[in-house]
Protein backbone atom coordinates (compact mmCIF):
# COMPACT_ATOMS: atom_id res chain seq x y z
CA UNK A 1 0.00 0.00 0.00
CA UNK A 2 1.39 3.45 -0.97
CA UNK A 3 1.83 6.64 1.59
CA UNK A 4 -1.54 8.10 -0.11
CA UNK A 5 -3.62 4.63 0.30
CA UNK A 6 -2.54 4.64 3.68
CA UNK A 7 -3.30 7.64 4.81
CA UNK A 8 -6.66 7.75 3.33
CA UNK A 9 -7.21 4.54 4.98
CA UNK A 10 -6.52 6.23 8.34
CA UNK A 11 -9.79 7.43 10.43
CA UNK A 12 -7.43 10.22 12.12
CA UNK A 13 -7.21 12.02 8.59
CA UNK A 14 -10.86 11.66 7.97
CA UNK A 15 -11.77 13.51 11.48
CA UNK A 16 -9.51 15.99 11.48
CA UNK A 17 -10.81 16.91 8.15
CA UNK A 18 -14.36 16.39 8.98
CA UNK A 19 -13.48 18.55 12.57
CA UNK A 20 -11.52 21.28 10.63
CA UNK A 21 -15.06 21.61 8.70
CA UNK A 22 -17.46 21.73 11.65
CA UNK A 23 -14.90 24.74 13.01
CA UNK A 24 -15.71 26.28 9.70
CA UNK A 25 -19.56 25.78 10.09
CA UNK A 26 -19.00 27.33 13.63
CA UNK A 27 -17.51 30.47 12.78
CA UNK A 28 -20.17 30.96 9.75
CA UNK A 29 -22.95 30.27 12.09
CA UNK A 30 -21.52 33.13 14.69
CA UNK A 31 -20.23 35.64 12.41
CA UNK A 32 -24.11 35.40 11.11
CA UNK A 33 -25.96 35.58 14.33
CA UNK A 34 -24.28 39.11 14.06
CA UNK A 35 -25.60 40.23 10.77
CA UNK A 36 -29.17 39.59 11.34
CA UNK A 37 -31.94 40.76 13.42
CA UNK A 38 -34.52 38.61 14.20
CA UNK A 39 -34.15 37.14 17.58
CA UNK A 40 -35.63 33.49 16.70
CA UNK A 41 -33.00 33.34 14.02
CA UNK A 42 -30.06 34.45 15.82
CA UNK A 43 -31.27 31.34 18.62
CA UNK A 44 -31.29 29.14 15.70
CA UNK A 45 -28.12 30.32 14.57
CA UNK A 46 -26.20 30.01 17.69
CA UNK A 47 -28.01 27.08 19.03
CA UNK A 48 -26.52 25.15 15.99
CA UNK A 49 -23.27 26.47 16.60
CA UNK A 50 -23.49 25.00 20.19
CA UNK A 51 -24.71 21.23 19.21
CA UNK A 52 -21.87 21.11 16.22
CA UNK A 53 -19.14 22.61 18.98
CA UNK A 54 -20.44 19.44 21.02
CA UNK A 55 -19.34 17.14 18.08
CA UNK A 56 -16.46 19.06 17.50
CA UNK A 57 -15.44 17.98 20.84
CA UNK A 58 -16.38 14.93 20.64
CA UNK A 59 -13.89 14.34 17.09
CA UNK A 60 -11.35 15.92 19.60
CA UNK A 61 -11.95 13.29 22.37
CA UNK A 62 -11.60 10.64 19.66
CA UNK A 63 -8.26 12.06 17.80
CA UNK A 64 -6.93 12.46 21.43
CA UNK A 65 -7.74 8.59 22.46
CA UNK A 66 -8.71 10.18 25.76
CA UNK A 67 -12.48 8.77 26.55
CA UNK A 68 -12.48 5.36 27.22
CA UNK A 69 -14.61 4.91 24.88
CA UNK A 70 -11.93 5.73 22.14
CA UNK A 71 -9.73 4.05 23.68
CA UNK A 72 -7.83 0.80 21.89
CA UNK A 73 -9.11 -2.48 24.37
């Protein structure tokens, strides 16, 4: 199996990339609870950004092998 194979084939590269996105979605979410008015929205808006920082952590615990249940048994 080549470097590339084998790195796709790795979960850690998936997360990361998949974490690295959900940051994104984060900071989009935020910078538009700013930029608009209605108060429902802006809930919705930052609501979201709250449940997708909870996965974000989540891809962290994994990555860092530091929940038990991430852990290698």
């Amino acid at each position: 199996m080549n470097e590339t194979a084998a790195v796709e084939r790795n979960p850690k590269h998936h997360t990361i990339q998949a974490r690295e996105r959900m940051e994104e979605l984060i900071r989009h979410l935020r910078e538009d609870v700013e930029r608009i008015d209605e108060p429902q929205a802006k809930a919705l808006f930052e609501t979201s950004a709250e449940v997708v920082g909870g996965l974000v952590k989540a891809f962290e615990h994994y990555e860092a092998k530091n929940e038990s249940a991430w852990k290698d048994h």
